[in-house]
Protein backbone atom coordinates (compact mmCIF):
# COMPACT_ATOMS: atom_id res chain seq x y z
CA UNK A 1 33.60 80.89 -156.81
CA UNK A 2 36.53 79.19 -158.32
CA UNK A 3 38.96 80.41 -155.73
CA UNK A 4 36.34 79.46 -153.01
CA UNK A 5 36.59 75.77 -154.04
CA UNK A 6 40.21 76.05 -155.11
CA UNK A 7 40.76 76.79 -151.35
CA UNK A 8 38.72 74.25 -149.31
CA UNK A 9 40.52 71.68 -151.62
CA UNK A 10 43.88 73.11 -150.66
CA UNK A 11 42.44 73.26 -146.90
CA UNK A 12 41.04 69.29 -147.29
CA UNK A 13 44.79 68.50 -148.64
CA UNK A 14 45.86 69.66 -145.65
CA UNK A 15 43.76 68.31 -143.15
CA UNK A 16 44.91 65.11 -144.85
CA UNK A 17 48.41 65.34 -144.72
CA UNK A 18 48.17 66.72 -141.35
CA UNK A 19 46.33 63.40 -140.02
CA UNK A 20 49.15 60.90 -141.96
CA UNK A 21 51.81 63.05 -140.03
CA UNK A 22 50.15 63.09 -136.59
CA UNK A 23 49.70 58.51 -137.00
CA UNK A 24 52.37 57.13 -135.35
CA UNK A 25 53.91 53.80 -136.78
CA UNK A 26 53.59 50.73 -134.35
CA UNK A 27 56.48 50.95 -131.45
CA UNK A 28 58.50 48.65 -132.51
CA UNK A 29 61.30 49.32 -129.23
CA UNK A 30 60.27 45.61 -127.70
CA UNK A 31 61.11 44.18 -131.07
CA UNK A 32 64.40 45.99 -131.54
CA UNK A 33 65.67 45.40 -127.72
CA UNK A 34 65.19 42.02 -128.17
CA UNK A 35 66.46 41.70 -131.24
CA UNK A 36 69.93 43.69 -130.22
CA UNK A 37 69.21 40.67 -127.56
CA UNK A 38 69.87 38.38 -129.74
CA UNK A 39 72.61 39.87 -131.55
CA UNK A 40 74.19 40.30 -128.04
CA UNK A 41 75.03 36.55 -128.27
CA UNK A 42 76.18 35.99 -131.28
CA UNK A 43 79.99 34.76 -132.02
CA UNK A 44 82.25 37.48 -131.79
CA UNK A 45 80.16 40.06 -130.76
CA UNK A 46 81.64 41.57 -127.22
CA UNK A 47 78.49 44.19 -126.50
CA UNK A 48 75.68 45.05 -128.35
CA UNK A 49 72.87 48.00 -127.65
CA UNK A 50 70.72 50.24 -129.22
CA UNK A 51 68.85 54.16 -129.76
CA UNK A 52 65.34 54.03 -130.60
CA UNK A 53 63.08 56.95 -131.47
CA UNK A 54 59.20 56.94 -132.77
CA UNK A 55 58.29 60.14 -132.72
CA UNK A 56 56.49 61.63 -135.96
CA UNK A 57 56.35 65.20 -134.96
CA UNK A 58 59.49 66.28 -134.05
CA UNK A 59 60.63 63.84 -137.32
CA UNK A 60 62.50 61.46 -134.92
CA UNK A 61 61.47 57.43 -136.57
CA UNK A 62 64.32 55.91 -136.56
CA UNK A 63 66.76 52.52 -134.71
CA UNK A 64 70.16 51.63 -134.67
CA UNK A 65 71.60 48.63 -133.38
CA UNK A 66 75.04 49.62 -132.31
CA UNK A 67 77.75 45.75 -132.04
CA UNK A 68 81.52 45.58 -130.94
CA UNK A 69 83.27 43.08 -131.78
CA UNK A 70 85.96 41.42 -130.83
CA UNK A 71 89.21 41.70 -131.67
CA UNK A 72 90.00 38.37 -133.62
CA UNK A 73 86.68 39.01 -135.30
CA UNK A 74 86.48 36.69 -138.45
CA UNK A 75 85.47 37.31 -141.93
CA UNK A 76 82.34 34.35 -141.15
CA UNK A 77 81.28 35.87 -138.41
CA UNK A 78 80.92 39.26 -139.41
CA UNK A 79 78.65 38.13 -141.93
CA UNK A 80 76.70 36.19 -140.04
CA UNK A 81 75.56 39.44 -137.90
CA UNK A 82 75.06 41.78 -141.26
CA UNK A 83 72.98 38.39 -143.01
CA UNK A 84 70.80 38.18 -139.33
CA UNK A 85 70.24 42.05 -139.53
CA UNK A 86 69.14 41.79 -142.84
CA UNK A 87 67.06 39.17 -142.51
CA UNK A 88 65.28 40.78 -139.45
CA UNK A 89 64.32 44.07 -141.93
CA UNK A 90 63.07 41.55 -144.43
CA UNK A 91 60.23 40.55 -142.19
CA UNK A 92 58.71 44.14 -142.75
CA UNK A 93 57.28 44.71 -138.82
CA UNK A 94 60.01 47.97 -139.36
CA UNK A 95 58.47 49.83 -142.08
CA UNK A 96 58.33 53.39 -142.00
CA UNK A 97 61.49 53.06 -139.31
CA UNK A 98 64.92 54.72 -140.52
CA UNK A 99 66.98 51.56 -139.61
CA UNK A 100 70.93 51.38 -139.20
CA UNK A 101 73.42 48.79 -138.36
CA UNK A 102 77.10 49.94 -136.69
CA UNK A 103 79.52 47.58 -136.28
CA UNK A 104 82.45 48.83 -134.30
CA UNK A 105 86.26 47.62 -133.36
CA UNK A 106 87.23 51.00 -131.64
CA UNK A 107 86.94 53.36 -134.58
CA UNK A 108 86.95 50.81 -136.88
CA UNK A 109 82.95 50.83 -138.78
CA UNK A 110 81.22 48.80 -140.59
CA UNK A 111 77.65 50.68 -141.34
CA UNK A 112 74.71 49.35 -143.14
CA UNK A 113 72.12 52.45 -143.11
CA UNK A 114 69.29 50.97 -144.53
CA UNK A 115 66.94 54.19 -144.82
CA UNK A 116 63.29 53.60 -145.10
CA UNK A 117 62.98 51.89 -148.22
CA UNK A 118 63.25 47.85 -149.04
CA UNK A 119 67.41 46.87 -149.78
CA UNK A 120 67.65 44.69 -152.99
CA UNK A 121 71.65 43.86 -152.73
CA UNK A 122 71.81 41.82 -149.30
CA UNK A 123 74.29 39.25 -150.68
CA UNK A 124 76.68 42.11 -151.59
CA UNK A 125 76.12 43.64 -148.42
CA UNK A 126 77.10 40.85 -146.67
CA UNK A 127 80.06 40.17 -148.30
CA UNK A 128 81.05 43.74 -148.11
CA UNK A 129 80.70 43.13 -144.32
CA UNK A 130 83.96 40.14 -144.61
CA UNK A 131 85.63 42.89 -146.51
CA UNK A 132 86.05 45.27 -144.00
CA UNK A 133 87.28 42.68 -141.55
CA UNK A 134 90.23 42.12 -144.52
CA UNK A 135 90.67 45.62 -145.05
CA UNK A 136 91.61 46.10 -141.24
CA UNK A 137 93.79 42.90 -141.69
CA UNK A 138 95.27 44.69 -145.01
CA UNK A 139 96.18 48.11 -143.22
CA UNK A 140 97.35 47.25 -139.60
CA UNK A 141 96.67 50.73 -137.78
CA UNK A 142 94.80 52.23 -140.07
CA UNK A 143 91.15 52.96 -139.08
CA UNK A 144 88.56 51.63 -141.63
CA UNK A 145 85.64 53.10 -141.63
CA UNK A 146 82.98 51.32 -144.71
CA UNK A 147 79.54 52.36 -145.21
CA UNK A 148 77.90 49.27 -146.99
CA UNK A 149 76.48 49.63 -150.84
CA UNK A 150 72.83 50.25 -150.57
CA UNK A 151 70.32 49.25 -153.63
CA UNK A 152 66.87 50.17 -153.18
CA UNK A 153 63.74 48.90 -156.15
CA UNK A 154 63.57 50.99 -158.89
CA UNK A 155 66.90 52.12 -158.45
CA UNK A 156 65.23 54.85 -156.10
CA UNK A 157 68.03 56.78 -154.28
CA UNK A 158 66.43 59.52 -151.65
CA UNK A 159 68.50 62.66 -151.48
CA UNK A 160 68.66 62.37 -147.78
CA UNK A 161 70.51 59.21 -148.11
CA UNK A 162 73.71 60.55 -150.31
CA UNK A 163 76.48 60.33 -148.29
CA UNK A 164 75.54 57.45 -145.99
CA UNK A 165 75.99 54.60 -148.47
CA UNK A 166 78.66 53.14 -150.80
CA UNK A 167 81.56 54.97 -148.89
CA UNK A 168 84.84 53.76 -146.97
CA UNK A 169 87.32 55.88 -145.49
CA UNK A 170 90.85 54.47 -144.53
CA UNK A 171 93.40 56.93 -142.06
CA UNK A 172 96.50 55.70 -141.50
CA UNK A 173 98.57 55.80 -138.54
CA UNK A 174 100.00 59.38 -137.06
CA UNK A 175 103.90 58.94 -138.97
CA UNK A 176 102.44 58.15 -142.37
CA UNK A 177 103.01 60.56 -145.57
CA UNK A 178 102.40 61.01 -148.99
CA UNK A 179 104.37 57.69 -149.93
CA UNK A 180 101.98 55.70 -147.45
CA UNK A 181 98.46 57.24 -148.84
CA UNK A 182 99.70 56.08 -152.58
CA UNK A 183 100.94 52.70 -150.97
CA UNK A 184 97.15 52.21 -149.86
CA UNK A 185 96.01 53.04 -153.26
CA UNK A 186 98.43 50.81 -154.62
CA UNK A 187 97.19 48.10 -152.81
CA UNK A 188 93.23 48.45 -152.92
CA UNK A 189 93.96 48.09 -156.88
CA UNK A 190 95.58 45.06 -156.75
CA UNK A 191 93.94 42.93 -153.68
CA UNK A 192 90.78 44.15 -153.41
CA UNK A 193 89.83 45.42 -157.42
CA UNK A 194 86.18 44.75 -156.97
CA UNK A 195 85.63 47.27 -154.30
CA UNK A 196 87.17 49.95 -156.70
CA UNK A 197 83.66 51.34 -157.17
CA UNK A 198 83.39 52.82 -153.77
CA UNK A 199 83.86 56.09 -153.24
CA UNK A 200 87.34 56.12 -151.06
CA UNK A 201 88.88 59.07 -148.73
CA UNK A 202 92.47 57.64 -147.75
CA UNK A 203 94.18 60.09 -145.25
CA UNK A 204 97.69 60.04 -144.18
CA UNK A 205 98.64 60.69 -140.79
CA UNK A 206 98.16 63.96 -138.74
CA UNK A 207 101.62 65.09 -138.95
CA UNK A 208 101.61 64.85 -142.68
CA UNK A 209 98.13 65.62 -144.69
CA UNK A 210 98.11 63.90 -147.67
CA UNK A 211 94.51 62.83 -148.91
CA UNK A 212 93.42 60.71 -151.94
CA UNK A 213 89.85 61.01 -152.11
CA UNK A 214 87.79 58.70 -155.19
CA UNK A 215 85.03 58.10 -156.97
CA UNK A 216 83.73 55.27 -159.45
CA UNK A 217 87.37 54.19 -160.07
CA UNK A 218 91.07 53.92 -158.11
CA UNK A 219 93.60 56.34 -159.30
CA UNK A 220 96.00 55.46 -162.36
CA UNK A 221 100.14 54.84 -161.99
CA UNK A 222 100.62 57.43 -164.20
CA UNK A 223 98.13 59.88 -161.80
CA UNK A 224 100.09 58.14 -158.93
CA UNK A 225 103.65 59.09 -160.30
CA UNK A 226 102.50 62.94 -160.65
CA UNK A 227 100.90 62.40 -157.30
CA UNK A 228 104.94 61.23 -155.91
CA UNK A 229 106.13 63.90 -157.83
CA UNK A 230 104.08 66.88 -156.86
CA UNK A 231 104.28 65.70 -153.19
CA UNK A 232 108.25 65.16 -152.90
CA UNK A 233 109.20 68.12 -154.48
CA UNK A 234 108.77 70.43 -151.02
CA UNK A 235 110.93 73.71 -152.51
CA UNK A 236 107.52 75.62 -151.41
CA UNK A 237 106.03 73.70 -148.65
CA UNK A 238 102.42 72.49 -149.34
CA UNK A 239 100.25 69.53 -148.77
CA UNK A 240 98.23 67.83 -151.86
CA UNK A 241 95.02 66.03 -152.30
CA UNK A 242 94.14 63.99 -155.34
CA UNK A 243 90.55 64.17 -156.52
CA UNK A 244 89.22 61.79 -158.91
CA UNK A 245 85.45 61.80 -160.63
CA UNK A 246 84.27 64.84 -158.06
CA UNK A 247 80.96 65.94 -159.05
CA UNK A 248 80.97 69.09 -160.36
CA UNK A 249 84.72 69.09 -161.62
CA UNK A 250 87.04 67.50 -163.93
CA UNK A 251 87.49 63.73 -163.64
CA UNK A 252 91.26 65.12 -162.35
CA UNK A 253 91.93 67.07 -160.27
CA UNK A 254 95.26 67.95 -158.02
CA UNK A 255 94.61 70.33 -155.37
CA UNK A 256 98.13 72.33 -153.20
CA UNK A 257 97.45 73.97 -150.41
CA UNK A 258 100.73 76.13 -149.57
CA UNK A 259 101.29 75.45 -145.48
CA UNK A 260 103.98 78.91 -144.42
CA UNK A 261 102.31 81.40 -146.72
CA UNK A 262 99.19 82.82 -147.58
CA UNK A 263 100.55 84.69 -150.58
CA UNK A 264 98.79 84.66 -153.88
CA UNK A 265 102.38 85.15 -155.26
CA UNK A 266 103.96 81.96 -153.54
CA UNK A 267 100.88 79.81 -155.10
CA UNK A 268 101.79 81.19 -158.33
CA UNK A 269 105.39 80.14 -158.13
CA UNK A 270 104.13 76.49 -156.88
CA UNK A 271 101.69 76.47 -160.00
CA UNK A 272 104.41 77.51 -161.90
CA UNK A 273 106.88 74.46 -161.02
CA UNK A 274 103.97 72.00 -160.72
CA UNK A 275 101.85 72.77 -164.55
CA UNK A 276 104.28 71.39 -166.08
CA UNK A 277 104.73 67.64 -164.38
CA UNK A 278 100.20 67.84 -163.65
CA UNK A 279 100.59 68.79 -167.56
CA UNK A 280 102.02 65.13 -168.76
CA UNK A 281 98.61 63.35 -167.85
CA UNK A 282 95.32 62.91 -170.19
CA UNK A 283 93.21 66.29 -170.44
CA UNK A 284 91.51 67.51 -168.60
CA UNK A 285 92.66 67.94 -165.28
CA UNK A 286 91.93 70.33 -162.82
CA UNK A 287 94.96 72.05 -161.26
CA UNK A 288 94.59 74.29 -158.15
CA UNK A 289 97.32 76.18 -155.93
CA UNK A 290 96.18 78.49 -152.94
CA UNK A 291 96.41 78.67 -149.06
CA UNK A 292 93.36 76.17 -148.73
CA UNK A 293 92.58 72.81 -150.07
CA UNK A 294 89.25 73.55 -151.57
CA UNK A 295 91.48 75.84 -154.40
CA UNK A 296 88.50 78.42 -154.01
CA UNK A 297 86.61 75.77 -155.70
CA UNK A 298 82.77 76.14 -154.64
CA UNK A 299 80.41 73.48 -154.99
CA UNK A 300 79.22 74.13 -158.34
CA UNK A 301 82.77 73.81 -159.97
CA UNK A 302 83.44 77.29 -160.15
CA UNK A 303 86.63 78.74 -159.05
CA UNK A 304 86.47 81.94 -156.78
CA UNK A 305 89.86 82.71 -156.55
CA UNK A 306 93.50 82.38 -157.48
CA UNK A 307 94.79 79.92 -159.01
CA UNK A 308 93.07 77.41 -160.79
CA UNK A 309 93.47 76.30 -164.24
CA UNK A 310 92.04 72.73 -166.06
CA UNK A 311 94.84 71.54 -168.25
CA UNK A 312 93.62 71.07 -171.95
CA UNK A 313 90.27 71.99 -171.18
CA UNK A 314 88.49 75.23 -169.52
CA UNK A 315 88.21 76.42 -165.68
CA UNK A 316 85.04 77.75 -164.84
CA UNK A 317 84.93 81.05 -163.07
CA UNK A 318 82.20 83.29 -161.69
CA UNK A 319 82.78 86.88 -162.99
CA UNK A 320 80.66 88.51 -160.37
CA UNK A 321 82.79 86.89 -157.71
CA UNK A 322 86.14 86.62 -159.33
CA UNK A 323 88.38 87.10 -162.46
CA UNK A 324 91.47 85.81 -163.17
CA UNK A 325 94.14 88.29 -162.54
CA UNK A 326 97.06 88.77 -164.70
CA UNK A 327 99.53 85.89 -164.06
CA UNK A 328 96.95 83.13 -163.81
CA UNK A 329 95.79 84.45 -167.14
CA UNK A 330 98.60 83.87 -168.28
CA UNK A 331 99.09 79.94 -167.13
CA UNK A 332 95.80 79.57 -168.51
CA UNK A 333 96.62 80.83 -171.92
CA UNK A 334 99.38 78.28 -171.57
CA UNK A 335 97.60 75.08 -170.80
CA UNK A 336 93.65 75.60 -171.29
CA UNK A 337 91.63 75.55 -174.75
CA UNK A 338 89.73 78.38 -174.56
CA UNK A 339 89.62 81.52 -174.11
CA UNK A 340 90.80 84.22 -175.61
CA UNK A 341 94.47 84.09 -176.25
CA UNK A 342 94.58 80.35 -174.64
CA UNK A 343 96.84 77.56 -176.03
CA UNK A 344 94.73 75.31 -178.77
């Protein structure tokens, strides 16, 4: 008897939930044509248009308004578009609707990807809007790409919305290095402070990968001197990336990939020249030398291959997919605090 009733309520729970996802919201595609309409006039807005979906089963509910602007776009203006975007959400007749703004110079982006839920930050929104106009006024060439802060009530944060908020990526132009990537750094610390809570990706040019990549803060001078140090000193060729506050590693964390040999030996010898200067910043720090970026790093912070090795503090490994072998050991007995036979 019990399981008779336990199933017709599991059967009524689904007849339920099968009804909610079979009602379709109100079409809202009049509204957003002739709001992108509207938009379409606006001062220094050169085209404006729009994808629209409403369709519950195939989990397609969702508009973006996509504007170019024009090239002597100003700070003012750009904020007048994000402010009349945000206002038109506010009225509510969107509810239910994934909703996105893009505004676009070329590959220049300013998005505001609203998601489903209320926003509770519009002022900061908007003025992150006249920031990106002085970012691309700050790095001449560079392609700025800023996904707008978004606060929803409660502090609710969906997982499908990591990623898509709070985010700004600047690549500079095809001849810039190492120098030009800490340059950029440089610079976002001094003239533009209060944006040092995004989470940044700044990418030298094609022809020499460099990439800074933060979270929650900018980097240091003292991270940025290793960072000129580690990168000029080319004896085994390699590229670096900086990694500050990544989520399942240390708060530092200098990653070498070697670029004219995949040799476990090479990475050794680059590990071997490179401890030492990585060494002379506040513990811990993450150090990693192989023929990919990643350092065999997977997603949970656990290294899967040769070499890694946290400086003053203790690398994680898997032992079913990989231990140590014999001369890593022995640059982690030199710089990590545990372990056996490790430095304390």
């Amino acid at each position: 008897m019990f399981f008779r009733r336990l199933l017709s309520v599991v059967i009524a729970l689904l007849v339920v939930l099968l009804a909610a996802c079979g009602t379709d919201l109100p079409d809202r595609r009049t509204d957003v044509a002739e709001f992108t309409d509207r938009i379409r006039e606006m001062p220094g807005v050169v085209a404006a248009s729009y994808d629209f979906a409403n369709s519950r089963p195939q989990g397609m509910v969702f508009f973006t308004i996509y504007v170019d602007v024009a090239d002597q776009l100003t700070g003012e203006q750009v904020k007048l578009i994000a402010a009349r975007y945000l206002r038109q959400l506010r009225t509510g007749k969107y509810a239910g609707y994934r909703a996105e703004l893009d505004i676009r110079h070329g590959w220049n982006l300013f998005a505001i990807d609203s998601a489903r839920l209320p926003i509770t930050n519009t002022d900061q929104i908007v003025q992150q809007s006249s920031e990106w106009v002085a970012l691309r006024r700050e790095f001449p060439g560079a392609t700025v790409r800023f996904r707008a802060t978004i606060d929803h009530p409660d502090g609710q944060m969906p997982i499908q919305e990591y990623g898509h908020a709070n985010g700004a990526t600047i690549t500079l132009n095809g001849g810039a290095d190492y120098t030009g990537v800490a340059a950029t750094a440089r610079t976002l610390a001094d003239r533009f402070p209060h944006l040092a809570g995004i989470d940044w990706t700044i990418n030298a040019g094609k022809d020499h990968p460099a990439q800074i990549v933060t979270s929650r803060r900018l980097p240091t001078a003292a991270e940025l001197d290793v960072w000129h140090r580690l990168n000029a000193d080319q004896t085994i060729p390699h590229f670096d990336r900086l990694r500050i506050n990544g989520p399942a590693t240390p708060p530092v964390w200098f990653s070498e990939e070697t670029t004219k040999s995949h040799d476990v030996s090479v990475a050794l010898q680059l590990a071997q020249r490179h401890l030492p200067i990585v060494a002379a910043l506040p513990a811990p720090v993450l150090y990693t030398a192989s023929d990919q970026i990643s350092g065999h790093i997977g997603d949970q912070g656990l290294a899967g291959g040769p070499v890694s090795v946290t400086v003053g503090g203790c690398t994680k490994h898997d032992p079913l997919v990989y231990r140590p072998i014999p001369a890593e050991q022995a640059l982690i007995n030199t710089y990590e605090t545990c372990g056996p036979g490790a430095k304390k």
